[in-house]
C-alpha atoms as a PDB file:
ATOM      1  CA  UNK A   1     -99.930 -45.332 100.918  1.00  0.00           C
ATOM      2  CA  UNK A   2     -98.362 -45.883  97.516  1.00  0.00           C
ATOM      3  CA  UNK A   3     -96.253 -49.123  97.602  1.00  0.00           C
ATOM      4  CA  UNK A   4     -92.940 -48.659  95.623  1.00  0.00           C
ATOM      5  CA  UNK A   5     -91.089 -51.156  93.278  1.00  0.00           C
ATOM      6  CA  UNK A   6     -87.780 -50.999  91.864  1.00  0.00           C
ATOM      7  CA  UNK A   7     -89.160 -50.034  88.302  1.00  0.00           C
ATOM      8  CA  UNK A   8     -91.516 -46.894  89.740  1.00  0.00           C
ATOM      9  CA  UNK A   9     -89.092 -45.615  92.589  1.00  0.00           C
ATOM     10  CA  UNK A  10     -87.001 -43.192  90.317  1.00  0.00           C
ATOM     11  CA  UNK A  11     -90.621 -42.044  88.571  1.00  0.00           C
ATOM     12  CA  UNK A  12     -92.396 -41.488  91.834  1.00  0.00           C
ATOM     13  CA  UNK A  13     -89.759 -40.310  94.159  1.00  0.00           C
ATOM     14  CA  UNK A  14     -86.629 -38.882  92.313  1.00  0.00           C
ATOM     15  CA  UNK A  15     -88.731 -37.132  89.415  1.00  0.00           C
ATOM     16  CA  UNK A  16     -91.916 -36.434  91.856  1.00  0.00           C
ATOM     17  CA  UNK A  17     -92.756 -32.986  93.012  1.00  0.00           C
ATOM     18  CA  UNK A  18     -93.615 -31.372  96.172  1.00  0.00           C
ATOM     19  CA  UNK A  19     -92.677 -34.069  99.687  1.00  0.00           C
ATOM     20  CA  UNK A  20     -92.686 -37.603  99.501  1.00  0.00           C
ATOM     21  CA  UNK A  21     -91.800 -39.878 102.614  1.00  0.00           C
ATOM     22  CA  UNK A  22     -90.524 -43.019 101.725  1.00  0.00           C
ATOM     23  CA  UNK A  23     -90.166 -45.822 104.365  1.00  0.00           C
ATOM     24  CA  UNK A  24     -87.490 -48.381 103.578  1.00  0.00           C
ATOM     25  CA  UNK A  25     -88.846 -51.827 105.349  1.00  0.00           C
ATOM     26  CA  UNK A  26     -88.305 -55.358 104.716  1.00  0.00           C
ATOM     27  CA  UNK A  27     -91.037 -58.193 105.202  1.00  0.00           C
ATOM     28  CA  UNK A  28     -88.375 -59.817 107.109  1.00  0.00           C
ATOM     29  CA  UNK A  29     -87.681 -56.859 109.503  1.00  0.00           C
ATOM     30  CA  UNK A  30     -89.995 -57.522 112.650  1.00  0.00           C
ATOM     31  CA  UNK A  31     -89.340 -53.515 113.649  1.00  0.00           C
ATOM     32  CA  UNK A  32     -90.124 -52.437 110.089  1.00  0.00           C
ATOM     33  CA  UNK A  33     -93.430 -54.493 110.463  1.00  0.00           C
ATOM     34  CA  UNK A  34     -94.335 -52.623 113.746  1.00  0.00           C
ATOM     35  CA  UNK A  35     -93.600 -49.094 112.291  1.00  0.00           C
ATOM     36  CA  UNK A  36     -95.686 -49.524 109.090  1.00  0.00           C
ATOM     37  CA  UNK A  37     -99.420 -49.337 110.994  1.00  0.00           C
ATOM     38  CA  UNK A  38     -97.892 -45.713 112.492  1.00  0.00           C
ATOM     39  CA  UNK A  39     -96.648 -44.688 109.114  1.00  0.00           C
ATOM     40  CA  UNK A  40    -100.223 -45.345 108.060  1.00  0.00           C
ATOM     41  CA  UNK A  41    -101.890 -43.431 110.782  1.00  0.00           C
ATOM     42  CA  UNK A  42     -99.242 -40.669 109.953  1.00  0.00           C
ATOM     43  CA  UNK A  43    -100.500 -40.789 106.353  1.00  0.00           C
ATOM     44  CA  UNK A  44    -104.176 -40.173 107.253  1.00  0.00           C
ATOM     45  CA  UNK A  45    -102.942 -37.503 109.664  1.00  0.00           C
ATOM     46  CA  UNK A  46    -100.327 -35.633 107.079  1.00  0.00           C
ATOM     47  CA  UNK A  47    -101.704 -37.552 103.462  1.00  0.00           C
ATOM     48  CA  UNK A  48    -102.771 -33.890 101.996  1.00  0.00           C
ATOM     49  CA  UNK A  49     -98.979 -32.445 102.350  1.00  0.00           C
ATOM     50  CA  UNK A  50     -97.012 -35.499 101.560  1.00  0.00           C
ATOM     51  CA  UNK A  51     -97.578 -38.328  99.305  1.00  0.00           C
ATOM     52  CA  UNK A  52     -96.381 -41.288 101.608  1.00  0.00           C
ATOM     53  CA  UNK A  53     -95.089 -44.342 100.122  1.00  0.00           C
ATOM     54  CA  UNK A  54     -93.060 -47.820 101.103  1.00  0.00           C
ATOM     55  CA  UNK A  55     -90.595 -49.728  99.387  1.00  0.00           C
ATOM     56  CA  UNK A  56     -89.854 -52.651 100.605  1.00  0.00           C
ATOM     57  CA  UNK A  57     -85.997 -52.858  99.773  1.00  0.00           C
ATOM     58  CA  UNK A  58     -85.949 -56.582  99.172  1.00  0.00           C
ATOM     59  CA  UNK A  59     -86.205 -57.171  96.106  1.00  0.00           C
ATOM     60  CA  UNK A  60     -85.062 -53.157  95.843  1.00  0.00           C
ATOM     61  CA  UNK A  61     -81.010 -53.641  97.410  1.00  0.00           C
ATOM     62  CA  UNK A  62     -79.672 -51.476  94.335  1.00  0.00           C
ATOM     63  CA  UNK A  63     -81.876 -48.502  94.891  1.00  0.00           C
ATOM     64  CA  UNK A  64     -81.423 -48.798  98.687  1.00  0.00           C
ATOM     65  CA  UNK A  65     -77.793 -48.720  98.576  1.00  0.00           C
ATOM     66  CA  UNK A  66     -78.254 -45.403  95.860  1.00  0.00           C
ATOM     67  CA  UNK A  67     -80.142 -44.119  98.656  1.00  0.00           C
ATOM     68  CA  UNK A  68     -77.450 -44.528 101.777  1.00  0.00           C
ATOM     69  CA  UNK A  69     -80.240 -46.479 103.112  1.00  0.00           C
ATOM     70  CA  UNK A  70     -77.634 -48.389 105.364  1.00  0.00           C
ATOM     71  CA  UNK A  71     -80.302 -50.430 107.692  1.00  0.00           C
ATOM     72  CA  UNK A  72     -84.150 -50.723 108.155  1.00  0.00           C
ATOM     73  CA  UNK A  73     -86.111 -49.117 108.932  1.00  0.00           C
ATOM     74  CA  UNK A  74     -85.195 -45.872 107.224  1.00  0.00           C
ATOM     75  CA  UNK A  75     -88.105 -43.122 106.654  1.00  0.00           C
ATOM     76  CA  UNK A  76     -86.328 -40.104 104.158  1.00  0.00           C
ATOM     77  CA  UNK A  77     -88.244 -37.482 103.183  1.00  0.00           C
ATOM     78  CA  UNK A  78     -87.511 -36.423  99.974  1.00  0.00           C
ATOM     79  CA  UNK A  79     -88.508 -32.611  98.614  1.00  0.00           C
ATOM     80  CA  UNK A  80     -88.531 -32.562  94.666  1.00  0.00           C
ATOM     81  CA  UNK A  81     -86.282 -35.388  93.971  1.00  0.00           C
ATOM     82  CA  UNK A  82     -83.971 -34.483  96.952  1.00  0.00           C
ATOM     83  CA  UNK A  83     -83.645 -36.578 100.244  1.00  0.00           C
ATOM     84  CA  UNK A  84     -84.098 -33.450 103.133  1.00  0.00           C
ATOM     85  CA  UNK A  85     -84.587 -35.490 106.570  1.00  0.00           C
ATOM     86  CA  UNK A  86     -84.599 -39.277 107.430  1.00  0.00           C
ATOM     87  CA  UNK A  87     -84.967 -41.545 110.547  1.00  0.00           C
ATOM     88  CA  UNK A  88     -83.045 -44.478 110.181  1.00  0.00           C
ATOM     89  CA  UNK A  89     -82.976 -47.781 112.265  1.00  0.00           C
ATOM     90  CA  UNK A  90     -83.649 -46.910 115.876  1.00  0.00           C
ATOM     91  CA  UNK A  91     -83.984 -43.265 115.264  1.00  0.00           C
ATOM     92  CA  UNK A  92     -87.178 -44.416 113.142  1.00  0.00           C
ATOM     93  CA  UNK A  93     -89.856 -44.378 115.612  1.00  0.00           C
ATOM     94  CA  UNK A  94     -93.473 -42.952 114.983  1.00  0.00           C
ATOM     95  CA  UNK A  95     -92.355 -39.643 117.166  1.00  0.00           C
ATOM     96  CA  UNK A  96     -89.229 -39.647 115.286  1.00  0.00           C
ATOM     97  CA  UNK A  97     -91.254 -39.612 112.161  1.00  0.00           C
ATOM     98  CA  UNK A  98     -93.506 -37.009 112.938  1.00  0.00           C
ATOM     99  CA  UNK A  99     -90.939 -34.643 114.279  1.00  0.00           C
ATOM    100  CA  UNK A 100     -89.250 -34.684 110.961  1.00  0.00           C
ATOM    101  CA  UNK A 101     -92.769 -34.676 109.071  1.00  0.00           C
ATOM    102  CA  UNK A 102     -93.680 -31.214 111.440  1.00  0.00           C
ATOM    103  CA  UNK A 103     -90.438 -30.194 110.382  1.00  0.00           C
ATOM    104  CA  UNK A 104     -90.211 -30.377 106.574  1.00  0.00           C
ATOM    105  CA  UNK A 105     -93.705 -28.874 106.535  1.00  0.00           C
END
């Protein structure tokens, strides 16, 4: 899982190709902190058809707020530069996650 930073985001995510899940946490954010170990398994499970990645939005509020990420969690999945699903806040459970991973694929 390829952790984010405010200088790589637009590189890796808004110029990348193909699917990239990006999961908006906070070291602060005890929910975030559960989610990330299932957002890990999901990577092993689903690594080969979407680069997975984290940004924790900290020290990241600008690009957050670019993003309409309005609370965290948030997990967006983002096709060629374009947001095309996310799970935000409660939504963002490891089911929720993998329902919108099986249905980007």
């Amino acid at each position: 899982m390829l952790k984010l930073e405010k200088d790589t985001f637009n590189e890796e995510v808004l110029e990348g190709k193909g699917l990239i899940l990006v999961d908006f946490w906070s070291n602060k954010c005890e929910v975030c902190k559960a989610l990330l170990p299932h957002i890990e398994e999901l990577s092993k499970k689903y690594g080969d058809k979407i680069k997975f990645t984290k940004l924790d939005v900290v020290g990241a509020m600008t690009i957050a707020r670019k993003q309409k990420v309005l609370g965290v969690p948030t997990v967006s999945i983002y096709k060629d530069g374009v947001k095309i699903a996310e799970a935000a806040k409660e939504d963002a459970t490891k089911e929720n996650v993998e329902k919108i991973i099986k249905e980007v694929l």
